[in-house]
C-alpha atoms as a PDB file:
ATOM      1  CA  UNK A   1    -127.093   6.407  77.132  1.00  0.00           C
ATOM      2  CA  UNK A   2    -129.893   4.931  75.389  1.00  0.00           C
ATOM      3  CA  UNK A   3    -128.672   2.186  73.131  1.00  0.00           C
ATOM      4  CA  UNK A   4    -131.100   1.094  69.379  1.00  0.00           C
ATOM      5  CA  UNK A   5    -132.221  -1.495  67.447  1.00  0.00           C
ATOM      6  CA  UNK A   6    -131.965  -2.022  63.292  1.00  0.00           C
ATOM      7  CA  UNK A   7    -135.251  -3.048  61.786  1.00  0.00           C
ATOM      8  CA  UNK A   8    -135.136  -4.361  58.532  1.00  0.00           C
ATOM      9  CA  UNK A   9    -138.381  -4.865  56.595  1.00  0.00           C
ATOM     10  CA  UNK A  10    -137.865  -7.205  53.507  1.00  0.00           C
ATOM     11  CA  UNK A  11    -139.985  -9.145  51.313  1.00  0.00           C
ATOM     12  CA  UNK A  12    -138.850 -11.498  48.649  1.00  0.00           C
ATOM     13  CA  UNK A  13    -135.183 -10.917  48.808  1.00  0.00           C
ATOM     14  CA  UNK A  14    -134.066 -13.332  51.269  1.00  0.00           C
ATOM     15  CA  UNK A  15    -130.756 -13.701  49.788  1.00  0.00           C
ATOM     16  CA  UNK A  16    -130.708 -10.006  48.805  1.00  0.00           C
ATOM     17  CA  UNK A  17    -131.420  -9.390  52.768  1.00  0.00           C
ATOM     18  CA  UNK A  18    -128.495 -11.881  53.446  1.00  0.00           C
ATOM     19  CA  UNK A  19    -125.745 -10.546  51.198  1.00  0.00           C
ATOM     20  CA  UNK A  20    -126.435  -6.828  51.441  1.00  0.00           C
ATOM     21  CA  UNK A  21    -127.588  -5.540  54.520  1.00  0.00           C
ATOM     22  CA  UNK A  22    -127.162  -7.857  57.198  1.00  0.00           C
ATOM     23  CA  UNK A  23    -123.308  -8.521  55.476  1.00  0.00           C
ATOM     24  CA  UNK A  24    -122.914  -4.954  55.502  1.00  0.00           C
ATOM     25  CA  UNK A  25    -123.616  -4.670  59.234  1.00  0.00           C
ATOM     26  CA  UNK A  26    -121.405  -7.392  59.981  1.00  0.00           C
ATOM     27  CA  UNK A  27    -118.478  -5.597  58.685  1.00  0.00           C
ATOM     28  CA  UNK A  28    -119.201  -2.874  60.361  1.00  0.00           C
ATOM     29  CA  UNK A  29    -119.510  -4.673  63.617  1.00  0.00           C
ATOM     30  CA  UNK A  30    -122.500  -4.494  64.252  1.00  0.00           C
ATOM     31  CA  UNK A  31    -123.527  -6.547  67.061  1.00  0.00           C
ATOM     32  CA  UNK A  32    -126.161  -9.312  65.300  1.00  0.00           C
ATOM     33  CA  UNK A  33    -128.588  -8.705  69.043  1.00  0.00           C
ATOM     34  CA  UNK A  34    -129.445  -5.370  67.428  1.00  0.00           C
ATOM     35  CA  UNK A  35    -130.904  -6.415  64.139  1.00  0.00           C
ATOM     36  CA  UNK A  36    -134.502  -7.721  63.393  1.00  0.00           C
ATOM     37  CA  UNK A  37    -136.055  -8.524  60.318  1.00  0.00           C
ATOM     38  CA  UNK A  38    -139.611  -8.427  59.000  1.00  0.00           C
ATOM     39  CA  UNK A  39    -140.912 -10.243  56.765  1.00  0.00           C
ATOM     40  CA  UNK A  40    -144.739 -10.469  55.094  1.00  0.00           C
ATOM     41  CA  UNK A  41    -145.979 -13.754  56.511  1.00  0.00           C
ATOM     42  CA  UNK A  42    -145.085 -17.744  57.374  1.00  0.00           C
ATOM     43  CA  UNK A  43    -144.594 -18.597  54.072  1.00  0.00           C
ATOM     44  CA  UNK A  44    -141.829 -15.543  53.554  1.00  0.00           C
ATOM     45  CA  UNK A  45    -140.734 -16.417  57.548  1.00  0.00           C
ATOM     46  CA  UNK A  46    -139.709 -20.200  56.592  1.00  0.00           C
ATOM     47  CA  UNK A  47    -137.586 -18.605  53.244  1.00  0.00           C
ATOM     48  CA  UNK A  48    -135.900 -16.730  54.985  1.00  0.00           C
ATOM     49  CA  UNK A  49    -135.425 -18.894  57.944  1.00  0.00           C
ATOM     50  CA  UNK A  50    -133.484 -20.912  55.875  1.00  0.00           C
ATOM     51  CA  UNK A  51    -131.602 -18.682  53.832  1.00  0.00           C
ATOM     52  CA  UNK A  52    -130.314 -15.910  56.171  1.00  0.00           C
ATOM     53  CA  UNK A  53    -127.303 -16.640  58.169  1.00  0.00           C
ATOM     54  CA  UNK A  54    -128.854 -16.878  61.834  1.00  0.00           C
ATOM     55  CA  UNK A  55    -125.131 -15.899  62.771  1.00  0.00           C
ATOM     56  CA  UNK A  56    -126.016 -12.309  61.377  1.00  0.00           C
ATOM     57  CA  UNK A  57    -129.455 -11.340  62.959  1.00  0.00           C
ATOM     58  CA  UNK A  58    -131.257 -11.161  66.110  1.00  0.00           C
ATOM     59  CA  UNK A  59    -134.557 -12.284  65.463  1.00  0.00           C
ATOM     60  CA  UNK A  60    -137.215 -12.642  62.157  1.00  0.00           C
ATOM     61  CA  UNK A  61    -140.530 -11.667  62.707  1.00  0.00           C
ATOM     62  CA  UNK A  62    -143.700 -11.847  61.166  1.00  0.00           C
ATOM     63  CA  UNK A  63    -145.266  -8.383  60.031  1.00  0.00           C
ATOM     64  CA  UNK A  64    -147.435  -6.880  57.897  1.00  0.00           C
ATOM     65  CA  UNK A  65    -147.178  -7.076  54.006  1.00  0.00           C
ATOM     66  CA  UNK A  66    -146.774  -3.685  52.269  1.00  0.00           C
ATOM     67  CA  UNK A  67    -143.846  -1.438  53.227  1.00  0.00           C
ATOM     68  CA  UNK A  68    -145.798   1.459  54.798  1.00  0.00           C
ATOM     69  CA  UNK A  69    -147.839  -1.213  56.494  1.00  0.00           C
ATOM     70  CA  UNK A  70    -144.733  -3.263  57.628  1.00  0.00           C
ATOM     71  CA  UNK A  71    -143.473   0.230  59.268  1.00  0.00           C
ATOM     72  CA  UNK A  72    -146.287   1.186  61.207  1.00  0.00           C
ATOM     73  CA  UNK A  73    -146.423  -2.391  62.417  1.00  0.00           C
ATOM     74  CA  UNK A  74    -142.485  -1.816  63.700  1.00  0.00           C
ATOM     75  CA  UNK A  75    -143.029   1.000  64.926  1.00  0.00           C
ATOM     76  CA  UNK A  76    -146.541  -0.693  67.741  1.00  0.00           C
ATOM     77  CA  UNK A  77    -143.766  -3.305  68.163  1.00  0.00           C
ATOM     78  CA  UNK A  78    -141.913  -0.989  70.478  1.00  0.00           C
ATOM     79  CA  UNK A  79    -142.118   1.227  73.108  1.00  0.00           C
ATOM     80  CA  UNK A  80    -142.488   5.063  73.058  1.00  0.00           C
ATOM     81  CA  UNK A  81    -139.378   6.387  72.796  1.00  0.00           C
ATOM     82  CA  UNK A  82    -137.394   3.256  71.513  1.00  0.00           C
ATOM     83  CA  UNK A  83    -134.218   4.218  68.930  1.00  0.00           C
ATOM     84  CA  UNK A  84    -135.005   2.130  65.780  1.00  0.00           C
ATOM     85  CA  UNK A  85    -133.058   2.388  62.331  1.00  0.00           C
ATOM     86  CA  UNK A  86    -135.011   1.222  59.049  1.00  0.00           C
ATOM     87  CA  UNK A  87    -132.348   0.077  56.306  1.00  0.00           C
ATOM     88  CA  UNK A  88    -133.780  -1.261  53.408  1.00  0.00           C
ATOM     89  CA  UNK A  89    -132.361  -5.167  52.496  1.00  0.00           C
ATOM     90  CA  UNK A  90    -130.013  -4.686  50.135  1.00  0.00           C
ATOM     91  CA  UNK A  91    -127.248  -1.757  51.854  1.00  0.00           C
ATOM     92  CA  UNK A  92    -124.310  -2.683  50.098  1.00  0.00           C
ATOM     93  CA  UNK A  93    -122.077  -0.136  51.654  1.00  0.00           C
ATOM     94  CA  UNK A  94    -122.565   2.838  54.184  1.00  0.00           C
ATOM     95  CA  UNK A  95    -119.686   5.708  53.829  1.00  0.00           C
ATOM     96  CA  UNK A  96    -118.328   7.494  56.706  1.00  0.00           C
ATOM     97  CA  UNK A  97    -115.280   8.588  55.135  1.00  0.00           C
ATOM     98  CA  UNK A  98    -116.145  11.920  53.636  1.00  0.00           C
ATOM     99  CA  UNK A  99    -117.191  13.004  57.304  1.00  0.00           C
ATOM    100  CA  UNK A 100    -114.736  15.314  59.688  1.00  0.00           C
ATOM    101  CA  UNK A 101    -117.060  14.209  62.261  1.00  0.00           C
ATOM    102  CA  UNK A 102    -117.490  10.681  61.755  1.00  0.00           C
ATOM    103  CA  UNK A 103    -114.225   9.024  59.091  1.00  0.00           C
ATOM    104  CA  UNK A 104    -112.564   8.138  62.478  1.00  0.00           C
ATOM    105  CA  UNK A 105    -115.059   6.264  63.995  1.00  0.00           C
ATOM    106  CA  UNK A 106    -117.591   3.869  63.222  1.00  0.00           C
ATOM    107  CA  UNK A 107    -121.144   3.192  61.892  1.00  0.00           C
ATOM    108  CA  UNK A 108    -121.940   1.699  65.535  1.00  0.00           C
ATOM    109  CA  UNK A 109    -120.720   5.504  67.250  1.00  0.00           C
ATOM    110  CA  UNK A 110    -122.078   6.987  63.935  1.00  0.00           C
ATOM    111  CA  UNK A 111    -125.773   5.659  64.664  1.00  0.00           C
ATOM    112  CA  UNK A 112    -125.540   6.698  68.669  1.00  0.00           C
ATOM    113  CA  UNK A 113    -124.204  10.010  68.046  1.00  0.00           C
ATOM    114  CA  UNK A 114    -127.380  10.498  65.321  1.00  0.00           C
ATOM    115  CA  UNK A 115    -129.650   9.872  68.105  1.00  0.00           C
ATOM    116  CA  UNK A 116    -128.046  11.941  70.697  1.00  0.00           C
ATOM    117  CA  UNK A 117    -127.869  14.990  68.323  1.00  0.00           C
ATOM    118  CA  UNK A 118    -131.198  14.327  67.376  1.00  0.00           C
ATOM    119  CA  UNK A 119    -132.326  14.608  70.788  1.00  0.00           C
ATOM    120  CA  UNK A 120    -130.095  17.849  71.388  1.00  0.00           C
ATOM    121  CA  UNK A 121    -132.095  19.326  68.643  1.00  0.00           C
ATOM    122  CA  UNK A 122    -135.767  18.658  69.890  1.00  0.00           C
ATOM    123  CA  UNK A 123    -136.197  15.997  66.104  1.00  0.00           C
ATOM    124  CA  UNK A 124    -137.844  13.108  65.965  1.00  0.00           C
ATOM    125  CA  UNK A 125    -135.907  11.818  62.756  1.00  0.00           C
ATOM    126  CA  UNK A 126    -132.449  11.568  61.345  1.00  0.00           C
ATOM    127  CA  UNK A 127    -131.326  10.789  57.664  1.00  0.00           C
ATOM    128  CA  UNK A 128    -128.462  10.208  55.391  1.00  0.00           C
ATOM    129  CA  UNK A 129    -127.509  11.765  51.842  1.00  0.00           C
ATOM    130  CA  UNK A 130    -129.778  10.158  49.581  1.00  0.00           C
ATOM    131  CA  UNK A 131    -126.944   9.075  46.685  1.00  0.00           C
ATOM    132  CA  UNK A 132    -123.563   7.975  47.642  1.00  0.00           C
ATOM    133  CA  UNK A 133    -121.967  10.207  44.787  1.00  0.00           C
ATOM    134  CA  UNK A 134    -118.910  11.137  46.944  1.00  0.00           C
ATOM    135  CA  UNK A 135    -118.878  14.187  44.354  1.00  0.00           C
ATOM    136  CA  UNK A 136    -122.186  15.520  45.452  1.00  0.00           C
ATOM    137  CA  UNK A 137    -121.279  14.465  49.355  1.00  0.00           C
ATOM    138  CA  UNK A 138    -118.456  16.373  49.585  1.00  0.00           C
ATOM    139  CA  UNK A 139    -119.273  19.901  49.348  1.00  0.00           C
ATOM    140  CA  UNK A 140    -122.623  19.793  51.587  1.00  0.00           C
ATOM    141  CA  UNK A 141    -123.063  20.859  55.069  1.00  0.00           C
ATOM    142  CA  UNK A 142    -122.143  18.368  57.867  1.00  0.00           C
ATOM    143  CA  UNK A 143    -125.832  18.315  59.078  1.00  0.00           C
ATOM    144  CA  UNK A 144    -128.690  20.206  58.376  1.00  0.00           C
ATOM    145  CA  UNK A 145    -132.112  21.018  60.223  1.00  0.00           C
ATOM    146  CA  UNK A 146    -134.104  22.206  57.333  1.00  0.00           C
ATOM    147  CA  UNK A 147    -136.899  20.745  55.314  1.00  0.00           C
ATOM    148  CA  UNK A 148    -134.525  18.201  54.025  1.00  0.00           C
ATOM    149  CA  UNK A 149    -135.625  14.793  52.210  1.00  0.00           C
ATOM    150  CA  UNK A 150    -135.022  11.865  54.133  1.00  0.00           C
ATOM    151  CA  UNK A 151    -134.459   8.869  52.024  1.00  0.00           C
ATOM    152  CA  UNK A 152    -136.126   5.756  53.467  1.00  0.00           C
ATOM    153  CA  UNK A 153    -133.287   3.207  52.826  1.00  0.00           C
ATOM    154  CA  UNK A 154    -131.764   4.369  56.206  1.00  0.00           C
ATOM    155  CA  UNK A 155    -132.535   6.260  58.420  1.00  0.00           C
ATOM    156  CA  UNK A 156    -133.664   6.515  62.420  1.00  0.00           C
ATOM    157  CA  UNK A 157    -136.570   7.457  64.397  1.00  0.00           C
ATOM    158  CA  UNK A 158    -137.334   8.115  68.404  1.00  0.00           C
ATOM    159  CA  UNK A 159    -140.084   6.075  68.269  1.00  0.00           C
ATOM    160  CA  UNK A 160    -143.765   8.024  68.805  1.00  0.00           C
ATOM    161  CA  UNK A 161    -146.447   5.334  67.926  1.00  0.00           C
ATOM    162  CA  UNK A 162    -148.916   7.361  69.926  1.00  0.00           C
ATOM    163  CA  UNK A 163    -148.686  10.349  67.444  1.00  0.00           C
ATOM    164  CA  UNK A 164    -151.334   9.800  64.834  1.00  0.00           C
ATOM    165  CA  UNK A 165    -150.707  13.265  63.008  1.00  0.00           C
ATOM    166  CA  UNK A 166    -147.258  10.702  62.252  1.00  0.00           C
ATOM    167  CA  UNK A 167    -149.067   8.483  59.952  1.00  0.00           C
ATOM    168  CA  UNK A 168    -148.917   8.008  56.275  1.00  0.00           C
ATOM    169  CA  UNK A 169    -152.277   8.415  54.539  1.00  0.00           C
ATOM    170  CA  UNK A 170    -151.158   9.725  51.243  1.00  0.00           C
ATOM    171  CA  UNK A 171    -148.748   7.081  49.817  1.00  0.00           C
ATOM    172  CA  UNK A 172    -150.002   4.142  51.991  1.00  0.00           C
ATOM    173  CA  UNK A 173    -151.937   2.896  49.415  1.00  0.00           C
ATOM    174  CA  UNK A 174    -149.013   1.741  46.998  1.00  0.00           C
ATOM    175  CA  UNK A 175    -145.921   2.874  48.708  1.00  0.00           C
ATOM    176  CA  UNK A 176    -144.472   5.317  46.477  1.00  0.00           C
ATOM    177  CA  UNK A 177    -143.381   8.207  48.071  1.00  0.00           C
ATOM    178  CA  UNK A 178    -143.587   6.829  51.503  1.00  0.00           C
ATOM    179  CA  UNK A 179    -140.566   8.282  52.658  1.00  0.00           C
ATOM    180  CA  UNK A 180    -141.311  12.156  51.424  1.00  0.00           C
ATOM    181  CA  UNK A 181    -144.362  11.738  53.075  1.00  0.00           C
ATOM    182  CA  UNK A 182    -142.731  10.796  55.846  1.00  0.00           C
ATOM    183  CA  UNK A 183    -140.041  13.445  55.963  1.00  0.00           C
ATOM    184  CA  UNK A 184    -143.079  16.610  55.745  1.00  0.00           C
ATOM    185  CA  UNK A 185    -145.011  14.631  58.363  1.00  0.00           C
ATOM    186  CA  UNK A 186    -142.052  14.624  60.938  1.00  0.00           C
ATOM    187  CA  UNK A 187    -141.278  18.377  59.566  1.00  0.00           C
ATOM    188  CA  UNK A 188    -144.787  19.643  60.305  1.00  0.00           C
ATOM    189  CA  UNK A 189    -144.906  17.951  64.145  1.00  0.00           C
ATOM    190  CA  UNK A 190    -140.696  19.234  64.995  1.00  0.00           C
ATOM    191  CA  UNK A 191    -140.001  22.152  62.770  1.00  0.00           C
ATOM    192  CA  UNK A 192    -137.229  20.041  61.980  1.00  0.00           C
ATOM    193  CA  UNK A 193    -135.250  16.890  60.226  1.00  0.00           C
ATOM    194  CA  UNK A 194    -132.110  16.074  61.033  1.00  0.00           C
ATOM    195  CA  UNK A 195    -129.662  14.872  57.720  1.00  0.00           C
ATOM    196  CA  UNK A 196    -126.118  13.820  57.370  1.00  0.00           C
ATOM    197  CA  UNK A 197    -124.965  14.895  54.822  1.00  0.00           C
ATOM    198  CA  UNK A 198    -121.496  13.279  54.177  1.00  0.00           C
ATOM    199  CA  UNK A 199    -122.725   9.957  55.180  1.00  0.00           C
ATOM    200  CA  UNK A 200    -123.725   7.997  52.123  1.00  0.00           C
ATOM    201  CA  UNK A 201    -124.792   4.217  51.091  1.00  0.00           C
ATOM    202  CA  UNK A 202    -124.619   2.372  48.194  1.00  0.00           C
ATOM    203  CA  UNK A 203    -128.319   0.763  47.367  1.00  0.00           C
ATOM    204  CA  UNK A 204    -130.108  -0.576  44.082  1.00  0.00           C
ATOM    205  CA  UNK A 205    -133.227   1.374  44.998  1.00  0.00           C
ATOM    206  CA  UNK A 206    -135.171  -0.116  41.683  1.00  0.00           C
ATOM    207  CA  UNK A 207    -134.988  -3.965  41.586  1.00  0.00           C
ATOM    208  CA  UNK A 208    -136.342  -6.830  39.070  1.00  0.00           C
ATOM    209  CA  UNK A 209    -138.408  -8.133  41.997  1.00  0.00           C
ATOM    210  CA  UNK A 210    -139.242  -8.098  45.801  1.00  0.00           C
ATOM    211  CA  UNK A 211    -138.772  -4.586  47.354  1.00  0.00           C
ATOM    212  CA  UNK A 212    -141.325  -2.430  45.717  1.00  0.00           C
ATOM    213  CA  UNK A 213    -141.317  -3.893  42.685  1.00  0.00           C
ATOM    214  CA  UNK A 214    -139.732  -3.365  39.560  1.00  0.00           C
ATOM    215  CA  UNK A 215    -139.183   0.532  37.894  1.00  0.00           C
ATOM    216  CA  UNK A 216    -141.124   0.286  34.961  1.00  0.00           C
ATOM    217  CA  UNK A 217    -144.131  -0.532  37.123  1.00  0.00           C
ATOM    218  CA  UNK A 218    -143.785   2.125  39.639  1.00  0.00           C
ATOM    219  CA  UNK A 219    -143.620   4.619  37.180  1.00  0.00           C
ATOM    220  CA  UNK A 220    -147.391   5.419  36.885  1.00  0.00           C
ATOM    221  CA  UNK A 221    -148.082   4.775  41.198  1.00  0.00           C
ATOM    222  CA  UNK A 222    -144.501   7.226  41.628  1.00  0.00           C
ATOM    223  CA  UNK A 223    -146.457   9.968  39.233  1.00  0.00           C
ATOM    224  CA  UNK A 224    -150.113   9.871  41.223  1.00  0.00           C
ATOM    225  CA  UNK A 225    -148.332   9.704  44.707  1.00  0.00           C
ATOM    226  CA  UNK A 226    -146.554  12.958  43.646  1.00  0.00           C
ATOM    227  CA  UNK A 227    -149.748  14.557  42.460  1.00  0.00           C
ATOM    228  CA  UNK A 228    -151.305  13.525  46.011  1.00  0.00           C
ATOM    229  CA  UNK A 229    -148.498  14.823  47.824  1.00  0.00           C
ATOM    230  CA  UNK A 230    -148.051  18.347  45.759  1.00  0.00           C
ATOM    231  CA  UNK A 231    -152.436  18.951  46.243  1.00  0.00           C
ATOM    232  CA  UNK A 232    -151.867  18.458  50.265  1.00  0.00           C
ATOM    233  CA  UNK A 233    -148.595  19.861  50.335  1.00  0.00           C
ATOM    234  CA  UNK A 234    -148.199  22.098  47.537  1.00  0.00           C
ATOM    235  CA  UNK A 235    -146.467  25.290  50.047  1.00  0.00           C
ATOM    236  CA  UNK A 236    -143.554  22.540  50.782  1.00  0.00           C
ATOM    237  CA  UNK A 237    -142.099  21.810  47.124  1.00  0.00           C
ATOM    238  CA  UNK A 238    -143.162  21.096  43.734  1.00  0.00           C
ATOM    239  CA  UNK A 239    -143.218  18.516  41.232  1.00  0.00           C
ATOM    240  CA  UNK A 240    -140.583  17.356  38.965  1.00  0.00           C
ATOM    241  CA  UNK A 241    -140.241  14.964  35.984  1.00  0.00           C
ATOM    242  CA  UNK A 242    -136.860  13.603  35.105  1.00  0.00           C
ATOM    243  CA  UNK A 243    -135.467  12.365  32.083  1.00  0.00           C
ATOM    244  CA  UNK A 244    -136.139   8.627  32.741  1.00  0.00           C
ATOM    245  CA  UNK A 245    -139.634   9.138  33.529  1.00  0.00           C
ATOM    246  CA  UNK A 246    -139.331   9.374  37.319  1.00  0.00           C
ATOM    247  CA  UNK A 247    -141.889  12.178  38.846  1.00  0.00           C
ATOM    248  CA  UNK A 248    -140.288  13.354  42.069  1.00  0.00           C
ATOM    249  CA  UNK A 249    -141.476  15.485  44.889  1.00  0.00           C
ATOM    250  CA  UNK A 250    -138.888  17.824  45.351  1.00  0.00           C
ATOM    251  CA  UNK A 251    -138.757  19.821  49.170  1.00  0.00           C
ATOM    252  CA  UNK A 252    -138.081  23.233  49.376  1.00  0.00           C
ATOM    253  CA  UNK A 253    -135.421  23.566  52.076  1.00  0.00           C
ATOM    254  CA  UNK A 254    -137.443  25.786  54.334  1.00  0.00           C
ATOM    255  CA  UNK A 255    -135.567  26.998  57.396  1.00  0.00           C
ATOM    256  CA  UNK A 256    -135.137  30.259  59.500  1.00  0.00           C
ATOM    257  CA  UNK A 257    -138.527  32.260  60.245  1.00  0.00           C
ATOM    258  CA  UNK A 258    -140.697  29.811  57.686  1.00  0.00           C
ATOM    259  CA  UNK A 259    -139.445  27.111  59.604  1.00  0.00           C
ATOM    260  CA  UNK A 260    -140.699  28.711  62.841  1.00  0.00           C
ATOM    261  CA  UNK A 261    -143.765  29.212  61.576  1.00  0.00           C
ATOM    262  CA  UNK A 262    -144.159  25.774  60.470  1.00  0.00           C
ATOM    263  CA  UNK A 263    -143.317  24.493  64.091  1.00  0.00           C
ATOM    264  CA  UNK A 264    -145.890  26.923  65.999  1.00  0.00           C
ATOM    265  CA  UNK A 265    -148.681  25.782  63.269  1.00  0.00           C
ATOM    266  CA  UNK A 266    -147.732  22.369  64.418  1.00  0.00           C
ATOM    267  CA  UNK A 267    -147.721  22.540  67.957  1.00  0.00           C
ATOM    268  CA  UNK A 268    -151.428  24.286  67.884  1.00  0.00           C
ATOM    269  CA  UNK A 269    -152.454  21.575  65.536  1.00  0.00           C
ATOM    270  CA  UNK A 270    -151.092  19.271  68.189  1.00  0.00           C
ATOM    271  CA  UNK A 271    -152.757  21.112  71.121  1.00  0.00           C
ATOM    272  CA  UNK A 272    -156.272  21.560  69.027  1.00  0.00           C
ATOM    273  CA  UNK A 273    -156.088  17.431  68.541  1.00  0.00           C
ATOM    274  CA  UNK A 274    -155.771  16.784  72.205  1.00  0.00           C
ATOM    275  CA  UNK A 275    -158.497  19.523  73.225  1.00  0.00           C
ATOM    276  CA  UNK A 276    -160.441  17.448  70.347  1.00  0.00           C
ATOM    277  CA  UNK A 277    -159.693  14.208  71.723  1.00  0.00           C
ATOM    278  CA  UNK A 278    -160.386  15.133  75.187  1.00  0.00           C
ATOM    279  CA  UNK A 279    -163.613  16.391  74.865  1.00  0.00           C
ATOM    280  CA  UNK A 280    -164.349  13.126  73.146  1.00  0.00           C
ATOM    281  CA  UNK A 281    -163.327  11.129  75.940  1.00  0.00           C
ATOM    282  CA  UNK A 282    -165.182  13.472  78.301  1.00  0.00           C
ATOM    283  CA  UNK A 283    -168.720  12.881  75.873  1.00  0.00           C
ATOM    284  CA  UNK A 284    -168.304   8.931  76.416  1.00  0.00           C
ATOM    285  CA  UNK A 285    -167.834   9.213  79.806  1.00  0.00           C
ATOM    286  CA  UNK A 286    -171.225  11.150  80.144  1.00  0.00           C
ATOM    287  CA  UNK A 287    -173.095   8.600  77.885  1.00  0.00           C
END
């Protein structure tokens, strides 16, 4: 069995990172050689170097500022094929309990069996419930396979740096978004996302600083990365405005015969790429 890592990108919550994620794992038992954090650059390495507990982490390394660009830089970090899990810095709990699968065990079996199901299922990516709401937990499906929204404060990934129709060019820019960008990316190249949902996590997902920066401010970027994201992707879901202000993207849960359709556009997109690609290769070669 293939065993994963925890990646933690962070950026001006060193204590945040400290109490909340990296405590949260170490209650779980989560052994500290799996986690790594990232951080922007030397001056945010030699914060954190002295305020995280070196008891409760692996290794901190030097990145990429911007959370889209600190992914991608993750992601060349390791291998094809590597298991990674992103949390987010400030986890303050991750809920098992409302699982018949999973309230026995633990988040360290939870994370393995992810993968391995994952695998079964011919994903790429696995997610969580995106609220901890225990009401709204409790009456989902254990897992689903459908066009599903996987929030980016934890989830996990079979690592494919090599797949460029994988990158984010949409909500790169100012990070809004990232993760539904994400989720229709991974959709389009599988035909499928894997989510549990009666796992949950408890998360402040709109700090005063650090992170992506405060509410108030994101409102405007949140609004054009959903206006981006509905132009390119307009078949997948629509737009929504709540009652705070928030503009979401919201997925429609495609599955069943829209879903296969979905996963043979992808693989001839796929196959057209490397025909593309090739004949490139094949031009220089000549030259």
């Amino acid at each position: 069995m293939k065993d994963y890592i925890i990646c933690i990108p962070s950026y001006k919550r060193a204590q945040v990172c400290n109490d909340k994620t990296l405590t949260t794992l170490e209650k779980n038992n989560i052994p500290a050689s799996k986690i790594y954090v990232y951080v922007a650059n030397q001056e945010e390495y030699k914060l954190y170097k002295e305020k995280l507990d070196s008891k409760l982490y692996h290794q901190l390394i030097v990145g990429k500022k911007g959370l889209v660009q600190q992914r991608e830089y993750i992601m060349k970090h390791w291998p094809s094929g590597k298991w990674i899990v992103f949390m987010d810095d400030d986890l303050a709990k991750i809920d098992l309990s409302l699982s018949p699968q999973h309230k026995k065990t633990d988040l360290n079996h939870f994370i393995k069996n992810a993968f391995e199901i994952t695998l079964k299922e011919g994903a790429s990516i696995w997610g969580v419930y995106p609220v901890y709401n225990p009401f709204f937990r409790k009456t989902k499906e254990e897992m689903t396979t459908c066009l599903n929204y996987i929030v980016g404060a934890f989830y996990g990934i079979i690592n494919r740096p090599e797949m460029k129709s994988l990158d984010l060019t949409i909500t790169k820019s100012n990070g809004q978004k990232e993760d539904v960008e994400r989720t229709l990316k991974y959709f389009l190249a599988d035909g499928k996302v894997i989510r549990f949902n009666k796992i949950g996590f408890e998360t402040k997902y709109y700090g005063k600083e650090g992170g992506l920066g405060r509410f108030e401010d994101r409102l405007k970027p949140m609004k054009e990365a959903s206006e981006k994201l509905e132009k390119k992707y307009g078949k997948y879901g629509s737009i929504k405005t709540r009652g705070n202000g928030m503009t979401e993207f919201v997925l429609r849960k495609i599955k069943g015969p829209e879903r296969e359709e979905v996963k043979r556009e992808g693989e001839k997109s796929r196959r057209t790429r490397k025909q593309s690609f090739k004949k490139k290769n094949q031009t220089r070669k000549k030259r």
